[in-house]
PDB file of N, CA and C in Angstrom:
ATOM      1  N   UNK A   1       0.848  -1.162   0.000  1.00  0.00           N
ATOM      2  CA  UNK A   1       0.000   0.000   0.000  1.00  0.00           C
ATOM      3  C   UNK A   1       0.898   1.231   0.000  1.00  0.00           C
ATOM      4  N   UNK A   2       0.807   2.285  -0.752  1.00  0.00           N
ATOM      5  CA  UNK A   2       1.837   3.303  -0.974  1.00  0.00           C
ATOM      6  C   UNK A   2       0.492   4.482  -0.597  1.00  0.00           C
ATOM      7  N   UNK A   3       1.159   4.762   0.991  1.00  0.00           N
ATOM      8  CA  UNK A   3       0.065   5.506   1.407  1.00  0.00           C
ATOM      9  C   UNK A   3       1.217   6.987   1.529  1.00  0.00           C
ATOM     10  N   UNK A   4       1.943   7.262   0.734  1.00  0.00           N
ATOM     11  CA  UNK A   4       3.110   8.469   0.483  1.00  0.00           C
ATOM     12  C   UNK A   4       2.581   9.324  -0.327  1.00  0.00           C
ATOM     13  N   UNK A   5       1.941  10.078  -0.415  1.00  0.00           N
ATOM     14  CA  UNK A   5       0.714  10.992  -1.078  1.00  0.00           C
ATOM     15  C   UNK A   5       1.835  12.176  -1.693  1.00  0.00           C
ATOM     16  N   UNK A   6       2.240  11.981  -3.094  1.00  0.00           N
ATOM     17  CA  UNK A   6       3.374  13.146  -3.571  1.00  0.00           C
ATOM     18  C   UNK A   6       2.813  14.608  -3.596  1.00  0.00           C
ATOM     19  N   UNK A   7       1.360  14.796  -3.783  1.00  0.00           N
ATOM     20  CA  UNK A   7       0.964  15.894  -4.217  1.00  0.00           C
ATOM     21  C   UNK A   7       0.807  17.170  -3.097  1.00  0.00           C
ATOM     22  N   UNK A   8       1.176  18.236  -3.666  1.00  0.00           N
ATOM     23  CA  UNK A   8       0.962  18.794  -1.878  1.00  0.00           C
ATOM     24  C   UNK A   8      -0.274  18.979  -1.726  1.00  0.00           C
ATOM     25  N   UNK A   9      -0.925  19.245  -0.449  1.00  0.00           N
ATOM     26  CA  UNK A   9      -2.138  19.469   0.095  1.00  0.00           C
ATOM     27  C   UNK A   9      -3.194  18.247   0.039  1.00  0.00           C
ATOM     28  N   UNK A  10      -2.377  16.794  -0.574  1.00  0.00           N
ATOM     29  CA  UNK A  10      -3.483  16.036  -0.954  1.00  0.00           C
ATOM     30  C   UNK A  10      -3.552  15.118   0.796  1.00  0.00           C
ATOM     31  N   UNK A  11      -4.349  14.764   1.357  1.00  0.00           N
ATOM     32  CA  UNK A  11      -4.632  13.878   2.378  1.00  0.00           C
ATOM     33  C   UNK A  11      -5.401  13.189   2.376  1.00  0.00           C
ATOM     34  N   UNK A  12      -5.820  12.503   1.346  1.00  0.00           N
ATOM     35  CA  UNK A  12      -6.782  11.322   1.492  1.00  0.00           C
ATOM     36  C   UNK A  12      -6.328  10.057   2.189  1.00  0.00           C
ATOM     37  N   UNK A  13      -5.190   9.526   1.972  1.00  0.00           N
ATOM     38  CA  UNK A  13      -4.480   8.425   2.561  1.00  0.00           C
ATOM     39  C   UNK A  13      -4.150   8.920   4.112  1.00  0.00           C
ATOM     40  N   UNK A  14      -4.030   9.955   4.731  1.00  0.00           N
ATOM     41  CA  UNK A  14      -3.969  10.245   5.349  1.00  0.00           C
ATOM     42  C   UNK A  14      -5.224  10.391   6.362  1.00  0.00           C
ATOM     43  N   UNK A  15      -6.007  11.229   6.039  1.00  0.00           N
ATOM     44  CA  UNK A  15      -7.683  11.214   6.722  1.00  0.00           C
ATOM     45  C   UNK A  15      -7.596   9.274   6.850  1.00  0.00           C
ATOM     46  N   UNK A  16      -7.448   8.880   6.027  1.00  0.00           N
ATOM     47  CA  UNK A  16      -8.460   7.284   5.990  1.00  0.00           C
ATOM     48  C   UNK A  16      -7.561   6.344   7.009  1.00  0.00           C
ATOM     49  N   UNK A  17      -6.187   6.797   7.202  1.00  0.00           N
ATOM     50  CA  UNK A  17      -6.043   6.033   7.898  1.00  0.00           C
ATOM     51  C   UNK A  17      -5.598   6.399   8.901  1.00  0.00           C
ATOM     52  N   UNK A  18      -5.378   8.111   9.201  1.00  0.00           N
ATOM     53  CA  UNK A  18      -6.287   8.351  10.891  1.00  0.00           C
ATOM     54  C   UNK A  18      -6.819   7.913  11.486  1.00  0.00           C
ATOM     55  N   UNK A  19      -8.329   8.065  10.709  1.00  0.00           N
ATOM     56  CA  UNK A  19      -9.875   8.143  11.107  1.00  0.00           C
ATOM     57  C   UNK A  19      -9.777   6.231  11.157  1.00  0.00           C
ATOM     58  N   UNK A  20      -9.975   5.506  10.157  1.00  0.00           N
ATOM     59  CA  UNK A  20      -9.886   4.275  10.242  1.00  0.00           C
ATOM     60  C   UNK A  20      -8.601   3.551   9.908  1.00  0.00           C
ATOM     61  N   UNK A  21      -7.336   2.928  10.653  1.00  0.00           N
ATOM     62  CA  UNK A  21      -6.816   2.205   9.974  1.00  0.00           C
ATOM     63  C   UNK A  21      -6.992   0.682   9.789  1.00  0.00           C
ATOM     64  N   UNK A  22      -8.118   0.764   9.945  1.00  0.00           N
ATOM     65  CA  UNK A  22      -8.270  -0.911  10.468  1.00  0.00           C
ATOM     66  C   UNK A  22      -8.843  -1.758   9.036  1.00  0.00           C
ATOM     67  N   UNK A  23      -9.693  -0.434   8.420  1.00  0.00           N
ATOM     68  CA  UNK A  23     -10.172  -0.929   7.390  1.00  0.00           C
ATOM     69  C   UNK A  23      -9.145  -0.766   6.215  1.00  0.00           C
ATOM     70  N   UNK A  24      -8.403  -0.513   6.257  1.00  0.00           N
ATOM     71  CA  UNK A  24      -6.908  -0.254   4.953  1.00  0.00           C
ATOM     72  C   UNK A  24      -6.140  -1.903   5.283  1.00  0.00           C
ATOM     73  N   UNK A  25      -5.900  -2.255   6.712  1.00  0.00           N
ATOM     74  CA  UNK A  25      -5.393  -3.435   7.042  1.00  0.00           C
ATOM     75  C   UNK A  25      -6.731  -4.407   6.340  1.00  0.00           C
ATOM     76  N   UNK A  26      -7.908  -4.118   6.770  1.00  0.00           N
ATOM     77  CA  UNK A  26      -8.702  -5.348   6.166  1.00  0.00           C
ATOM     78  C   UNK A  26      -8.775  -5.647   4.887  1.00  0.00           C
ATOM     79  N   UNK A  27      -8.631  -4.544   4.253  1.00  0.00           N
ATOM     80  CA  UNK A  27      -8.603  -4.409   2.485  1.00  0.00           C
ATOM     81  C   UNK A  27      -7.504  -5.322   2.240  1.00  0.00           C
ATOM     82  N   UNK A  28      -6.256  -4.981   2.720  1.00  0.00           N
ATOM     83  CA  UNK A  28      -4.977  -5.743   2.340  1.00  0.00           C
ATOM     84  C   UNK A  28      -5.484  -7.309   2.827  1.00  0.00           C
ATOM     85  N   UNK A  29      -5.357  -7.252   3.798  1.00  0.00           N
ATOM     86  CA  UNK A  29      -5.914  -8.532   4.089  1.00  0.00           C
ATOM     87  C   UNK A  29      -6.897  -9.755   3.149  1.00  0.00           C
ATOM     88  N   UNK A  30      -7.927  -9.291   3.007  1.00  0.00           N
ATOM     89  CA  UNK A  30      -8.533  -9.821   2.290  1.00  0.00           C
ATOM     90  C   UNK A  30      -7.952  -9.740   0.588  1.00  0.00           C
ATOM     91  N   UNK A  31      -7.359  -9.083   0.308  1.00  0.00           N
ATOM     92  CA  UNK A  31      -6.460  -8.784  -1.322  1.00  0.00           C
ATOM     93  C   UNK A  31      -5.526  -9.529  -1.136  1.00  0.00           C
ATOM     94  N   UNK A  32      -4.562 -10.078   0.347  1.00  0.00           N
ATOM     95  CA  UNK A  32      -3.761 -11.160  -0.017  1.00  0.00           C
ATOM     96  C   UNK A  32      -4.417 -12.370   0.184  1.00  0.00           C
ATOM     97  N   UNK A  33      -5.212 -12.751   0.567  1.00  0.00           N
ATOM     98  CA  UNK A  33      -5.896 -14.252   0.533  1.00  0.00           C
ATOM     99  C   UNK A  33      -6.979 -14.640  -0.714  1.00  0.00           C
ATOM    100  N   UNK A  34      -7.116 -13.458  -1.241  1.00  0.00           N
ATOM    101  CA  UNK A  34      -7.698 -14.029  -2.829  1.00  0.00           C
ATOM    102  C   UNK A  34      -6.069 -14.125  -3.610  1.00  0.00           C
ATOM    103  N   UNK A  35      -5.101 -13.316  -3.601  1.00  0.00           N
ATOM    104  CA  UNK A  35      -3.841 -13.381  -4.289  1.00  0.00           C
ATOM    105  C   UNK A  35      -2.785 -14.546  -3.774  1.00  0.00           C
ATOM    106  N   UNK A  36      -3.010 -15.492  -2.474  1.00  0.00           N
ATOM    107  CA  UNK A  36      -1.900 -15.957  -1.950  1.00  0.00           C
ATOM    108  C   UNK A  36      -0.610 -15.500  -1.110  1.00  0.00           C
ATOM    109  N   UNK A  37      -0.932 -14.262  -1.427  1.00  0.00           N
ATOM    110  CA  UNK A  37       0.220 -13.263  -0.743  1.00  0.00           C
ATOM    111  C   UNK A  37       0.215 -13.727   0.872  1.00  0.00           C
ATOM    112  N   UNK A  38       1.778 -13.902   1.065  1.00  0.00           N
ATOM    113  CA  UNK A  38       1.694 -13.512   2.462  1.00  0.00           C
ATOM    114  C   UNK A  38       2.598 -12.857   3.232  1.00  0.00           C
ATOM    115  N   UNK A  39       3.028 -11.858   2.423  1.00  0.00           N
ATOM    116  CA  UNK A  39       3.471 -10.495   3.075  1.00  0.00           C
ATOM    117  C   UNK A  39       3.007  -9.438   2.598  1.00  0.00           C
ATOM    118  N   UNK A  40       2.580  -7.926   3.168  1.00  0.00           N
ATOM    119  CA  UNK A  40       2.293  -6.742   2.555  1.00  0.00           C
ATOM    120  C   UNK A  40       3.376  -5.663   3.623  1.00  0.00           C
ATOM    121  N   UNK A  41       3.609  -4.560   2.519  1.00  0.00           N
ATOM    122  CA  UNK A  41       3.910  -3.448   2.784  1.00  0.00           C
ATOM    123  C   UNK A  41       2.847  -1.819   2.898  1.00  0.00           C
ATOM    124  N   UNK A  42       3.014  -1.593   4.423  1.00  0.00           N
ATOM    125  CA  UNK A  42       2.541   0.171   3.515  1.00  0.00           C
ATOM    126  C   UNK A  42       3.579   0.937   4.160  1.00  0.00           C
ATOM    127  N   UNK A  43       3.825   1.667   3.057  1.00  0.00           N
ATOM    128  CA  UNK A  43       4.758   2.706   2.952  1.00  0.00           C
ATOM    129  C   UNK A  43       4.095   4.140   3.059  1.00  0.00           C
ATOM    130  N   UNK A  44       4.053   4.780   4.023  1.00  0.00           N
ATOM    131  CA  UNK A  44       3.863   5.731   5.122  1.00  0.00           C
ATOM    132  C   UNK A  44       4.624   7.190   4.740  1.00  0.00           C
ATOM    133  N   UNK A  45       3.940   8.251   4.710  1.00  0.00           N
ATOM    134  CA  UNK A  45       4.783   9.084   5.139  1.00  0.00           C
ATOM    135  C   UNK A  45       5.398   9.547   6.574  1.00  0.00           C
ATOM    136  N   UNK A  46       6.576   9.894   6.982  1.00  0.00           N
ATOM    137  CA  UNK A  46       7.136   9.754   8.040  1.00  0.00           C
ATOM    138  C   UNK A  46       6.610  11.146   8.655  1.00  0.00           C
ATOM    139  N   UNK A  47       6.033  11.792   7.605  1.00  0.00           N
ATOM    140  CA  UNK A  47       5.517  13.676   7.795  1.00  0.00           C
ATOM    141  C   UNK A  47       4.001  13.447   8.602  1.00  0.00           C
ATOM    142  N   UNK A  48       3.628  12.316   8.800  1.00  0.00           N
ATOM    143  CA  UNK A  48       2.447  11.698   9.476  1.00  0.00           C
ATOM    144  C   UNK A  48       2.605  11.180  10.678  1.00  0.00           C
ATOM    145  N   UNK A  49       2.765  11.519  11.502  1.00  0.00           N
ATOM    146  CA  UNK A  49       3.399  11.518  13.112  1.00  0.00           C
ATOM    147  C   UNK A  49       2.032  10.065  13.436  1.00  0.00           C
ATOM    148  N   UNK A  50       0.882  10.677  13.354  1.00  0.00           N
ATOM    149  CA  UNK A  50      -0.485  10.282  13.950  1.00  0.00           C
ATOM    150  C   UNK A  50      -0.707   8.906  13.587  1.00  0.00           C
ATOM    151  N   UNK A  51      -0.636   9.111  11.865  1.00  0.00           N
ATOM    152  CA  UNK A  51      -1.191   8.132  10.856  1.00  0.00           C
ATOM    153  C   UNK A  51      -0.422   6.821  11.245  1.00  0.00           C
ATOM    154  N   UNK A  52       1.148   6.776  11.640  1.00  0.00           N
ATOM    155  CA  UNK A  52       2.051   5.998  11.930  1.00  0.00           C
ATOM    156  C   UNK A  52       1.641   5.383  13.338  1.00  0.00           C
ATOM    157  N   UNK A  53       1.374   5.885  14.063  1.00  0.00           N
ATOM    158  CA  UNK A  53       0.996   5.455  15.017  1.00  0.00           C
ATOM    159  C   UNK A  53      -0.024   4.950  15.492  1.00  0.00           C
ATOM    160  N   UNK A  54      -1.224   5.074  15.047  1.00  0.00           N
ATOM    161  CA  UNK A  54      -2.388   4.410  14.459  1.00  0.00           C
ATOM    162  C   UNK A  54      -2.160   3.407  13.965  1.00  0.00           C
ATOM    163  N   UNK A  55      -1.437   3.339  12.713  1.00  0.00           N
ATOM    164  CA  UNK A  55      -1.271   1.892  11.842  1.00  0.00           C
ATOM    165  C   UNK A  55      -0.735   0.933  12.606  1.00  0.00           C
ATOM    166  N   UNK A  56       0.311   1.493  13.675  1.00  0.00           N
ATOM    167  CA  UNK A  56       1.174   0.725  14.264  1.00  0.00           C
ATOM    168  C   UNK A  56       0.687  -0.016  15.587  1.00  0.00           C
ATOM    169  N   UNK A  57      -0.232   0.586  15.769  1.00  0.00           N
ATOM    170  CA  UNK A  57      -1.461  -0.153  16.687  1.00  0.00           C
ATOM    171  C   UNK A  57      -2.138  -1.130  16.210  1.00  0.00           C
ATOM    172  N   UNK A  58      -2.923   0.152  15.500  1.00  0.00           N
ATOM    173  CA  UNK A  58      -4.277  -1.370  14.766  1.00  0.00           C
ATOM    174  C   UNK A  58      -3.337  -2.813  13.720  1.00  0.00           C
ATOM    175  N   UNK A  59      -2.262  -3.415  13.610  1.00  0.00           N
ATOM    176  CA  UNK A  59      -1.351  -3.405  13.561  1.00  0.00           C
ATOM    177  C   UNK A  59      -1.813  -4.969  14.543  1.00  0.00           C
ATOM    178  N   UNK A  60      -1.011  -3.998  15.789  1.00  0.00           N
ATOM    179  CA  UNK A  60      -0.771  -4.814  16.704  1.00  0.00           C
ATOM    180  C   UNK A  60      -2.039  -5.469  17.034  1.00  0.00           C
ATOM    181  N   UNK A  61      -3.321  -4.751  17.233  1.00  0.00           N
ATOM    182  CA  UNK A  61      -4.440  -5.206  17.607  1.00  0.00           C
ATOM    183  C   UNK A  61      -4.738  -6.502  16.876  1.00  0.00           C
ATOM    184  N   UNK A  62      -4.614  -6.237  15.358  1.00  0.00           N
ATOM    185  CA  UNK A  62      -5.033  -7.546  14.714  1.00  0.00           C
ATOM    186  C   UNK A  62      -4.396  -8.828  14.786  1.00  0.00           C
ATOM    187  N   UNK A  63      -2.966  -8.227  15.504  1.00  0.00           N
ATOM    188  CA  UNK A  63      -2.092  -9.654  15.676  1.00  0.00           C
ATOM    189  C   UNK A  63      -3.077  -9.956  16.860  1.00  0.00           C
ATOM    190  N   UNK A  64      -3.672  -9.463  17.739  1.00  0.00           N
ATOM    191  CA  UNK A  64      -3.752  -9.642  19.444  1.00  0.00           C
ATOM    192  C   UNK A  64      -4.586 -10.659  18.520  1.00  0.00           C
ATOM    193  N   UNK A  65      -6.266 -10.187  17.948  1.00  0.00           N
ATOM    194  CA  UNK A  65      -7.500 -10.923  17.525  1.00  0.00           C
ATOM    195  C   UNK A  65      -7.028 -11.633  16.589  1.00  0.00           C
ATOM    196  N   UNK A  66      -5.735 -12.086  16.123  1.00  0.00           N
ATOM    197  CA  UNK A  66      -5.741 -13.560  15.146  1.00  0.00           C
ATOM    198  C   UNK A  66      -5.857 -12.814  14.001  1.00  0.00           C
ATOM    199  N   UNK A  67      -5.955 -12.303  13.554  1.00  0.00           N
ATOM    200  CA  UNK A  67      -6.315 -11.511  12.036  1.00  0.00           C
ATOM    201  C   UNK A  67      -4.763 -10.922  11.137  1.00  0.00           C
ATOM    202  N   UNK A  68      -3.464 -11.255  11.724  1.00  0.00           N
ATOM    203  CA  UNK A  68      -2.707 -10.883  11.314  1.00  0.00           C
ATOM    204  C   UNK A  68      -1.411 -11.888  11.981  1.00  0.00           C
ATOM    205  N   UNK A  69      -0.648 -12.791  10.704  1.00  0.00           N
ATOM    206  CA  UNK A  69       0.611 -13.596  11.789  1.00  0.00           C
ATOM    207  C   UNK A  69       0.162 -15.098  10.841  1.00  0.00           C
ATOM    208  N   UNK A  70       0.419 -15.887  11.492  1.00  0.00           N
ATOM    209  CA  UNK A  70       0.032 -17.638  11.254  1.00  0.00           C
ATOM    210  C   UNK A  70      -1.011 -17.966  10.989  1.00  0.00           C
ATOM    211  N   UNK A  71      -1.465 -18.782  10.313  1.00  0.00           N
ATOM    212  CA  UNK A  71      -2.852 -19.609  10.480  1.00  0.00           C
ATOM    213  C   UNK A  71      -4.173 -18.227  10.994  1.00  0.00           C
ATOM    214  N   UNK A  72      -4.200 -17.662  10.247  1.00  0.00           N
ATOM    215  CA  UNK A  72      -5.392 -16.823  10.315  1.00  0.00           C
ATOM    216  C   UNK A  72      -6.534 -17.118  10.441  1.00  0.00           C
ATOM    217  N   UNK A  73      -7.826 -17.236  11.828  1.00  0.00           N
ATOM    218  CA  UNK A  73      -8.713 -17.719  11.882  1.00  0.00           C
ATOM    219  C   UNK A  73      -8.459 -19.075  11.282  1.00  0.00           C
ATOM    220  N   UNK A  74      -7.958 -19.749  11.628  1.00  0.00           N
ATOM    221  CA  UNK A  74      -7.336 -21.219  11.664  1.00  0.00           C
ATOM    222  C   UNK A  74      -7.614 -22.165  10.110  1.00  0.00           C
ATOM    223  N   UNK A  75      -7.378 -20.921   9.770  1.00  0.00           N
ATOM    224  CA  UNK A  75      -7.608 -21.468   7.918  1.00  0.00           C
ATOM    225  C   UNK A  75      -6.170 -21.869   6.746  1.00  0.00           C
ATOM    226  N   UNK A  76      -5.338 -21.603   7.715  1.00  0.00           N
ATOM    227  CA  UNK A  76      -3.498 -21.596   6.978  1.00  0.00           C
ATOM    228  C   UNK A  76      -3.576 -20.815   6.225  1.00  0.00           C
ATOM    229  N   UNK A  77      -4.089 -20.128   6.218  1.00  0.00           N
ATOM    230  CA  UNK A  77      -2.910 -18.647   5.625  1.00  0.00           C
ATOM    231  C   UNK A  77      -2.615 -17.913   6.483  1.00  0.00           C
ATOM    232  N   UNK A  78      -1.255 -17.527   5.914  1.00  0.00           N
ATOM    233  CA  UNK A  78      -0.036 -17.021   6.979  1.00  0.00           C
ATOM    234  C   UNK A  78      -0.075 -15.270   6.340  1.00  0.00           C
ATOM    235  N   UNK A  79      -0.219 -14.350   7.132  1.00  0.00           N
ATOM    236  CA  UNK A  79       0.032 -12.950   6.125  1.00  0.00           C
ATOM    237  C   UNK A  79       0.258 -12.021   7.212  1.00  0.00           C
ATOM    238  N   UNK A  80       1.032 -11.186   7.101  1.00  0.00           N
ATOM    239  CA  UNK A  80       1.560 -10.253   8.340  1.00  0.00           C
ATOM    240  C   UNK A  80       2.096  -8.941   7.287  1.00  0.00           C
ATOM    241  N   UNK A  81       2.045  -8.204   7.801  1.00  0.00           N
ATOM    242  CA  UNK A  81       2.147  -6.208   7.073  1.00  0.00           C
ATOM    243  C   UNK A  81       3.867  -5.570   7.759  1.00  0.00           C
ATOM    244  N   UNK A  82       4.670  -5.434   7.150  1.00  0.00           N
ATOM    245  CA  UNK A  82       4.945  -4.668   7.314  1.00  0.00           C
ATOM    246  C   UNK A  82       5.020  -2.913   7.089  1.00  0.00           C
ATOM    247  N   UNK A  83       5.386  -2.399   8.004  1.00  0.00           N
ATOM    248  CA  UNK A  83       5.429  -0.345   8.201  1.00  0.00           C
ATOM    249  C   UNK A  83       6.453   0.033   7.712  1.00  0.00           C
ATOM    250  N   UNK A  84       6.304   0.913   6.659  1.00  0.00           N
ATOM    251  CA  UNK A  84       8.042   1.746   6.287  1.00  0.00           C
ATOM    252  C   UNK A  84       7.123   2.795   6.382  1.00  0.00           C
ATOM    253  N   UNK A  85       8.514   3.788   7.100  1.00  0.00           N
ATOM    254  CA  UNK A  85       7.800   5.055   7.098  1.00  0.00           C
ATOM    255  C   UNK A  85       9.116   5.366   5.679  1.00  0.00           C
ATOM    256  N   UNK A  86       8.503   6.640   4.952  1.00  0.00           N
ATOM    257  CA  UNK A  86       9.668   7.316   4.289  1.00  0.00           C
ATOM    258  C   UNK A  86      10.468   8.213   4.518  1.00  0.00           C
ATOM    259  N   UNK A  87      11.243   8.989   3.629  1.00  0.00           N
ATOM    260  CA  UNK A  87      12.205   9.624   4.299  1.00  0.00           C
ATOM    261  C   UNK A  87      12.026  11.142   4.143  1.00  0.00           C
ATOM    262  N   UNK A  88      10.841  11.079   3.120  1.00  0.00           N
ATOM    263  CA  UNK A  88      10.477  12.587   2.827  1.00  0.00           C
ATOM    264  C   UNK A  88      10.239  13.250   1.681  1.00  0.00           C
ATOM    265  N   UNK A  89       9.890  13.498   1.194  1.00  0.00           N
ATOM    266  CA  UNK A  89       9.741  13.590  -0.327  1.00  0.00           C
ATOM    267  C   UNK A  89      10.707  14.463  -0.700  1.00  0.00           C
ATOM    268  N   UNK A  90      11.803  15.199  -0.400  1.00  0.00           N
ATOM    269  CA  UNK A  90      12.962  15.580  -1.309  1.00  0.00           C
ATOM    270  C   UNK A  90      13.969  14.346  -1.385  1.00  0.00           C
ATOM    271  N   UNK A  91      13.810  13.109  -0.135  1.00  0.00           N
ATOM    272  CA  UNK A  91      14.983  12.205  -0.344  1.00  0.00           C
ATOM    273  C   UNK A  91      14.552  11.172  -1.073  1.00  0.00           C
ATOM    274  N   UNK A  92      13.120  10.802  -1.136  1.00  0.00           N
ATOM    275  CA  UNK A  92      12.478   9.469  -1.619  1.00  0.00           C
ATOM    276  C   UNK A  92      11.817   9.900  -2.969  1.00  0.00           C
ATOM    277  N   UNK A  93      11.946  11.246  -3.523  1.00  0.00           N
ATOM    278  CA  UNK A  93      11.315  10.997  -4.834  1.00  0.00           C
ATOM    279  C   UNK A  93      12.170  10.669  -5.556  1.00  0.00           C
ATOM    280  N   UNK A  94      11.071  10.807  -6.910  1.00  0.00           N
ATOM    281  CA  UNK A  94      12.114  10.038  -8.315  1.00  0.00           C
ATOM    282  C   UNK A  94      12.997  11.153  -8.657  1.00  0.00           C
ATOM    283  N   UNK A  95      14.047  10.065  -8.977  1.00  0.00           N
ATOM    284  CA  UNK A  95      15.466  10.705  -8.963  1.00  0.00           C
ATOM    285  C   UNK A  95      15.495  11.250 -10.653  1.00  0.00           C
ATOM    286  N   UNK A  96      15.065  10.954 -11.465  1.00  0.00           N
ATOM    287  CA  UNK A  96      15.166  11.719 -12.888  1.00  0.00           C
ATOM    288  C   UNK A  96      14.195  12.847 -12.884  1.00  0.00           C
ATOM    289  N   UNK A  97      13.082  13.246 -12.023  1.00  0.00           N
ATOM    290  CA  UNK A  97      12.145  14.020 -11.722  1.00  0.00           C
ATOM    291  C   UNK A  97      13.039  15.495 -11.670  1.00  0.00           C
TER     292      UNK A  97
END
């Protein structure tokens, strides 16, 4: 999930996963068990103090309720998220830009 929003003033990825991050984890979630996937990334802006910390909860929460880690609701699939925050948009944009 590339929740690194280049444009200025844009915050949609931001509002959504304030306000809810639980449902951005469920989306992924359910998108890797129709795909097989069992790792995901979201890549964060680091300019999001809140958003990071939120994710990094609800996160944890879903490991607590089984919904994230091993044997998910005891069905074998294995799928767990990792968090990158970035480094900022003068160090992480495109470099021919």
């Amino acid at each position: 999930c590339n929740a690194d929003e280049g444009d200025p003033g844009a915050y949609m990825n931001r509002n959504e996963i304030e306000g809810d991050p639980h449902s951005l984890l469920e989306g992924m979630i359910i998108g890797a068990y129709v795909m097989g996937a069992s790792e995901g990334i979201i890549y964060v802006r680091a300019e999001y103090p809140l958003a990071v910390h939120r994710l990094m909860r609800a996160i944890e929460q879903a490991k607590e309720y089984g919904l994230l880690g091993k044997n998910i609701l005891g069905r074998g699939f294995d799928f767990d998220i990792q968090l990158v925050e970035g480094a900022g948009a003068f160090v992480c944009g495109e470099e021919t830009a």
